[in-house]
N, C-alpha and C. Protein backbone atom coordinates (compact mmCIF):
# COMPACT_ATOMS: atom_id res chain seq x y z
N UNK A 1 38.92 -84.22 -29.89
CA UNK A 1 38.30 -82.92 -29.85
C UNK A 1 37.88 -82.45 -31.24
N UNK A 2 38.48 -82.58 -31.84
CA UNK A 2 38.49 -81.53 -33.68
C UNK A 2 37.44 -83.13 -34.00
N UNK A 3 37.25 -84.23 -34.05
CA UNK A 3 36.81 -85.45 -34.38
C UNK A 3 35.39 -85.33 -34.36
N UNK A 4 34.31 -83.77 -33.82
CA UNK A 4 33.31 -83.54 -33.21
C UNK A 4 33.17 -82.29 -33.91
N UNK A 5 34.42 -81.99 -34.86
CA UNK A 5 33.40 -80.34 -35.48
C UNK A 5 33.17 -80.94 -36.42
N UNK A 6 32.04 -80.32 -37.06
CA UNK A 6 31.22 -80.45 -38.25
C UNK A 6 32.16 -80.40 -39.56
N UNK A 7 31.94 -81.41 -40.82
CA UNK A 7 33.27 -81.17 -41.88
C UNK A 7 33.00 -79.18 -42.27
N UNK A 8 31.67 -79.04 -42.31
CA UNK A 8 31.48 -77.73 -43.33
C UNK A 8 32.20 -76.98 -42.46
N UNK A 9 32.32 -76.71 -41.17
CA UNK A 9 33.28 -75.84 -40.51
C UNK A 9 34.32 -75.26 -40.68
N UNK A 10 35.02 -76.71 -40.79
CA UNK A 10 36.54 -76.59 -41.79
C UNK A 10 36.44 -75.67 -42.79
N UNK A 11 35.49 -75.62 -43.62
CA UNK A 11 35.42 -75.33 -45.32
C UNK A 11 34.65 -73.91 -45.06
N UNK A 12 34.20 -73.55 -44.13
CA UNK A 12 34.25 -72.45 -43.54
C UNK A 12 35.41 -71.49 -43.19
N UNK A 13 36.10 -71.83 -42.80
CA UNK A 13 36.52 -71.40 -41.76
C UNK A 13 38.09 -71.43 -42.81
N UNK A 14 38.37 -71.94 -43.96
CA UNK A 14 39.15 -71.83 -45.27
C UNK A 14 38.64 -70.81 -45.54
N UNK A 15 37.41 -70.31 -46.11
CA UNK A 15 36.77 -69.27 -46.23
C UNK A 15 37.16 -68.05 -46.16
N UNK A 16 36.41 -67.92 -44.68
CA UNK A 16 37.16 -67.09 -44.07
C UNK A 16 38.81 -66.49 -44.16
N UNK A 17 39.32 -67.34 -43.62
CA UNK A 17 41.47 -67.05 -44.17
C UNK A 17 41.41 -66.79 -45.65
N UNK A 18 40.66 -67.48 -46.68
CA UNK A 18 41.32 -66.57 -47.87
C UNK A 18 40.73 -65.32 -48.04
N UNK A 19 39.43 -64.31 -47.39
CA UNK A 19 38.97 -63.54 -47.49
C UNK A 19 39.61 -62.42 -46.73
N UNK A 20 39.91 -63.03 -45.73
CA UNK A 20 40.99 -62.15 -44.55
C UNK A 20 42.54 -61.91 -45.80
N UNK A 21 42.88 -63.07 -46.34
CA UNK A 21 44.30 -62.53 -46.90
C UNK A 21 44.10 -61.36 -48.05
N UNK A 22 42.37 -61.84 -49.08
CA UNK A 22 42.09 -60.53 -49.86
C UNK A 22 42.48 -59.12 -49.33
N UNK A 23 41.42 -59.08 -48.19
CA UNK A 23 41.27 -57.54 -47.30
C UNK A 23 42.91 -57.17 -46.72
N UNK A 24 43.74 -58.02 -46.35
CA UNK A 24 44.55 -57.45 -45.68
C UNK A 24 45.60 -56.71 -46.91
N UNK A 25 45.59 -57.74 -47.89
CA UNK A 25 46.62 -57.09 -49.29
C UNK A 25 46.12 -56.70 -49.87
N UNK A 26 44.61 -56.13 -49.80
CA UNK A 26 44.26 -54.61 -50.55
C UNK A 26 44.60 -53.50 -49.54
N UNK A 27 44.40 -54.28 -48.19
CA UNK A 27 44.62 -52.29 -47.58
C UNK A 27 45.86 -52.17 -47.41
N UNK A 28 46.84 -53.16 -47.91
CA UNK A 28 48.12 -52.79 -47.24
C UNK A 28 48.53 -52.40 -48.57
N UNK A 29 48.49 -52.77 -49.80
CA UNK A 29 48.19 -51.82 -51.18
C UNK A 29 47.93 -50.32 -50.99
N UNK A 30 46.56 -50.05 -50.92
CA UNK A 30 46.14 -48.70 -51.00
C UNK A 30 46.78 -47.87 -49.30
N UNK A 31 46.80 -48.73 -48.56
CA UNK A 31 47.78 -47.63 -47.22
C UNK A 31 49.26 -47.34 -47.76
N UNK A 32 49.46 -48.12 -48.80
CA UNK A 32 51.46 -47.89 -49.29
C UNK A 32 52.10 -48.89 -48.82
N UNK A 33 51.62 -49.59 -47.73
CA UNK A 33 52.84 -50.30 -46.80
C UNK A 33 53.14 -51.49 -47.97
N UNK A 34 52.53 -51.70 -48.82
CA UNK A 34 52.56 -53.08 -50.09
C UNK A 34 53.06 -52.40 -51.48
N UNK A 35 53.87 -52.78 -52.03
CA UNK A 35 53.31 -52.26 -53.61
C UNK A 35 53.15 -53.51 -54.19
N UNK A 36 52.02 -53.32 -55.30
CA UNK A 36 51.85 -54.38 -56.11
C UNK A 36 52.62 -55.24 -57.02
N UNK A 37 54.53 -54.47 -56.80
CA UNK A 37 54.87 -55.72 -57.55
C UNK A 37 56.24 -56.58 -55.91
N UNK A 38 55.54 -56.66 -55.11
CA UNK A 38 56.11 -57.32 -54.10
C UNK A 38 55.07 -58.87 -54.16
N UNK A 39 56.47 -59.80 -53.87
CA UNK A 39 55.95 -61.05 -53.76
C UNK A 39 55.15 -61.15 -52.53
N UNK A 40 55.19 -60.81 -51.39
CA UNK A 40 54.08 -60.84 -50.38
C UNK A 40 52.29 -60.61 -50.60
N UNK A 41 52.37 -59.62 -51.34
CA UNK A 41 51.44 -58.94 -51.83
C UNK A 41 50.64 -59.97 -53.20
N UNK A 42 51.33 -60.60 -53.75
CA UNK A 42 51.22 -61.64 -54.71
C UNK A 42 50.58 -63.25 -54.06
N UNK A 43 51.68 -63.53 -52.92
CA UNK A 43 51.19 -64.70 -52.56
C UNK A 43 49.90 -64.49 -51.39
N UNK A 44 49.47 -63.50 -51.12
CA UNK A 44 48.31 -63.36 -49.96
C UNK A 44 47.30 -63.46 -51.10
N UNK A 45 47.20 -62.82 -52.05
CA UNK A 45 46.23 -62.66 -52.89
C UNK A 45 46.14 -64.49 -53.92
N UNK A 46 47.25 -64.81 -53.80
CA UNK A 46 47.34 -66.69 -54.42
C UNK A 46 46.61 -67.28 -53.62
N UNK A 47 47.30 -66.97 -52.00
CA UNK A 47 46.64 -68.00 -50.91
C UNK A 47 45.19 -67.78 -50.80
N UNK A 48 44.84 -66.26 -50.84
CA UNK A 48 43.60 -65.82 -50.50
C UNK A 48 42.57 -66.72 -52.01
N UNK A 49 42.70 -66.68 -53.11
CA UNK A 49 42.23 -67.50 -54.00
C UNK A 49 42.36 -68.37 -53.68
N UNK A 50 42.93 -69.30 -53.58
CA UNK A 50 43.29 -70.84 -53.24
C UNK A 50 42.28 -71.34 -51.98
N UNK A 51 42.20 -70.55 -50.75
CA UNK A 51 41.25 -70.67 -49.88
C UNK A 51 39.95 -70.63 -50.02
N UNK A 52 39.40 -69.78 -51.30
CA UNK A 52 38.22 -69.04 -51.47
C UNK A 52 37.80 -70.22 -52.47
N UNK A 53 38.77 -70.46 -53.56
CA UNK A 53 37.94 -72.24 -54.24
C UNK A 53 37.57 -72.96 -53.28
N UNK A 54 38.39 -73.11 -52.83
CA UNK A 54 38.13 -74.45 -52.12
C UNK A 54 37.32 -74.47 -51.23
N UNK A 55 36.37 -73.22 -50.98
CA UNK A 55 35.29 -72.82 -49.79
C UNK A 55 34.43 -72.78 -50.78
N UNK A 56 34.42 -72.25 -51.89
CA UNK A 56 33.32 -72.25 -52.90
C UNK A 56 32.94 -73.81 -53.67
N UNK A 57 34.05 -74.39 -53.63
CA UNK A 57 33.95 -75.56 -54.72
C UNK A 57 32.60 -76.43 -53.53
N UNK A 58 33.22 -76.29 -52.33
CA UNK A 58 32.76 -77.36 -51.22
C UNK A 58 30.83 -76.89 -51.25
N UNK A 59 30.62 -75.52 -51.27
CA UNK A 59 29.54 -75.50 -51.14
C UNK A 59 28.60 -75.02 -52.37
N UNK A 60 29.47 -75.34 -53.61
CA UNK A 60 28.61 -75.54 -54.82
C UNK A 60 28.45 -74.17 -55.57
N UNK A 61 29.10 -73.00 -54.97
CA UNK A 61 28.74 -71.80 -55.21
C UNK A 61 30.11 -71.21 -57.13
N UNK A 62 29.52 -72.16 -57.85
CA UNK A 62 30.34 -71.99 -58.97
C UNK A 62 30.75 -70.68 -59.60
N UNK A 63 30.00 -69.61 -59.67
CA UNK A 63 30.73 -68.35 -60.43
C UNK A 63 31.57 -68.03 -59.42
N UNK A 64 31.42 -68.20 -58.03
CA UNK A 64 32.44 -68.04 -57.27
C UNK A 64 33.73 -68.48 -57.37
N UNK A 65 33.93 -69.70 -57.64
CA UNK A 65 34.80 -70.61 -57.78
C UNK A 65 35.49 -70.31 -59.00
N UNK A 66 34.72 -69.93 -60.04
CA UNK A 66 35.04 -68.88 -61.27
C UNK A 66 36.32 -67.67 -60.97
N UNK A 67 35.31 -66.66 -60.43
CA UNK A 67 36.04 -65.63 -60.03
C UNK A 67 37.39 -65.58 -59.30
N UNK A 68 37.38 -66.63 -57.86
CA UNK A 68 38.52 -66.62 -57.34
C UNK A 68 39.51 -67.50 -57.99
N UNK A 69 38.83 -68.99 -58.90
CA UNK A 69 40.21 -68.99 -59.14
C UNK A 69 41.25 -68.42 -60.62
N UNK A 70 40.31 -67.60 -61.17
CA UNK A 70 40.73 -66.36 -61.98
C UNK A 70 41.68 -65.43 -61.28
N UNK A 71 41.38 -65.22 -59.93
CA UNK A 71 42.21 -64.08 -59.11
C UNK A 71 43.48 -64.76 -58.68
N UNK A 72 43.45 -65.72 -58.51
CA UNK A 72 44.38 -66.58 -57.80
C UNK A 72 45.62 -67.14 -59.12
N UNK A 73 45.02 -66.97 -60.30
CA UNK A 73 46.12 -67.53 -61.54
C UNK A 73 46.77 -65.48 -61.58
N UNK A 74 45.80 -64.94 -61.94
CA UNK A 74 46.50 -63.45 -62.36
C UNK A 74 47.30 -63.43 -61.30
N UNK A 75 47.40 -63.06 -59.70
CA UNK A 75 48.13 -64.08 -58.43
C UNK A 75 49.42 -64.46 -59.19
N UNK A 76 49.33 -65.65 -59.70
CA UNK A 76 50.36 -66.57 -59.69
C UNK A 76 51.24 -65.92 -61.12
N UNK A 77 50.75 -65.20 -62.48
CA UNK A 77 50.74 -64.40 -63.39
C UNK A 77 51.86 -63.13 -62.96
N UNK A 78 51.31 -62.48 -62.02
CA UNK A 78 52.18 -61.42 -61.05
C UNK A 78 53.69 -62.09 -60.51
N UNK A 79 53.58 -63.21 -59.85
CA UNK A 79 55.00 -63.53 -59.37
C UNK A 79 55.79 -63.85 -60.66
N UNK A 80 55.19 -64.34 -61.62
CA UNK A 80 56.27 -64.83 -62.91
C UNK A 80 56.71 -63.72 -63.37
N UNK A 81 55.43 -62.46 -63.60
CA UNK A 81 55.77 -61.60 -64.38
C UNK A 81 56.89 -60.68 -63.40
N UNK A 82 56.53 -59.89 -61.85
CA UNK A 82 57.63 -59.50 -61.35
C UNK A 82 58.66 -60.58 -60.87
N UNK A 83 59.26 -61.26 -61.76
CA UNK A 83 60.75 -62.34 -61.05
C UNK A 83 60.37 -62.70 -59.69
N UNK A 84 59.49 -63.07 -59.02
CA UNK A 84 59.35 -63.79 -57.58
C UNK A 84 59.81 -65.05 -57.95
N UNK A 85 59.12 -65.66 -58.91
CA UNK A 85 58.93 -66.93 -59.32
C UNK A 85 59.95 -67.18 -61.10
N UNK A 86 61.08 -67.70 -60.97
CA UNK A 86 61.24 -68.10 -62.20
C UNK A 86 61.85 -69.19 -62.47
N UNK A 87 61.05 -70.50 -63.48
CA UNK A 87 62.20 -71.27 -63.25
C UNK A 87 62.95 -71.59 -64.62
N UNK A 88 63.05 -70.93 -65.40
CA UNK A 88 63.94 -70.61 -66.79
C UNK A 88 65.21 -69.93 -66.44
């Protein structure tokens, strides 16, 4: 079945999920239910970068690929800096 979708689909459809994880951990930010130094809030915005290269890299769209994976290190920047992540 999946042997019959198109590859760009896939790389679509990555896309999509890291754009959905942007939107959901900004509004859950600005509604309160998030604060910005929670690791949840950190790794949606990692994953959401991480998804968004790899949708950009596939279809050549480079300042894109720029931008998110800039968002996706400050992302990873946030868990070190609030203790999510330490391995010292």
């Amino acid at each position: 079945m999946f042997d019959k979708i198109p590859e760009n689909y896939y790389y679509e459809g990555i896309g999509w999920l890291g754009a959905l994880l942007f939107l959901v951990s900004y509004a859950f930010l600005i509604t309160g239910q998030w604060k910005s130094t929670q690791a949840i809030y950190h790794m949606f915005n990692l994953l959401g970068g991480i998804f968004l290269v790899i949708n950009t890299c596939y279809f050549g769209s480079w300042s894109a690929t720029f931008i998110n994976a800039v968002w996706a290190l400050i992302a990873l920047y946030g868990l070190f800096k609030d203790k999510h992540l330490n391995f010292f």
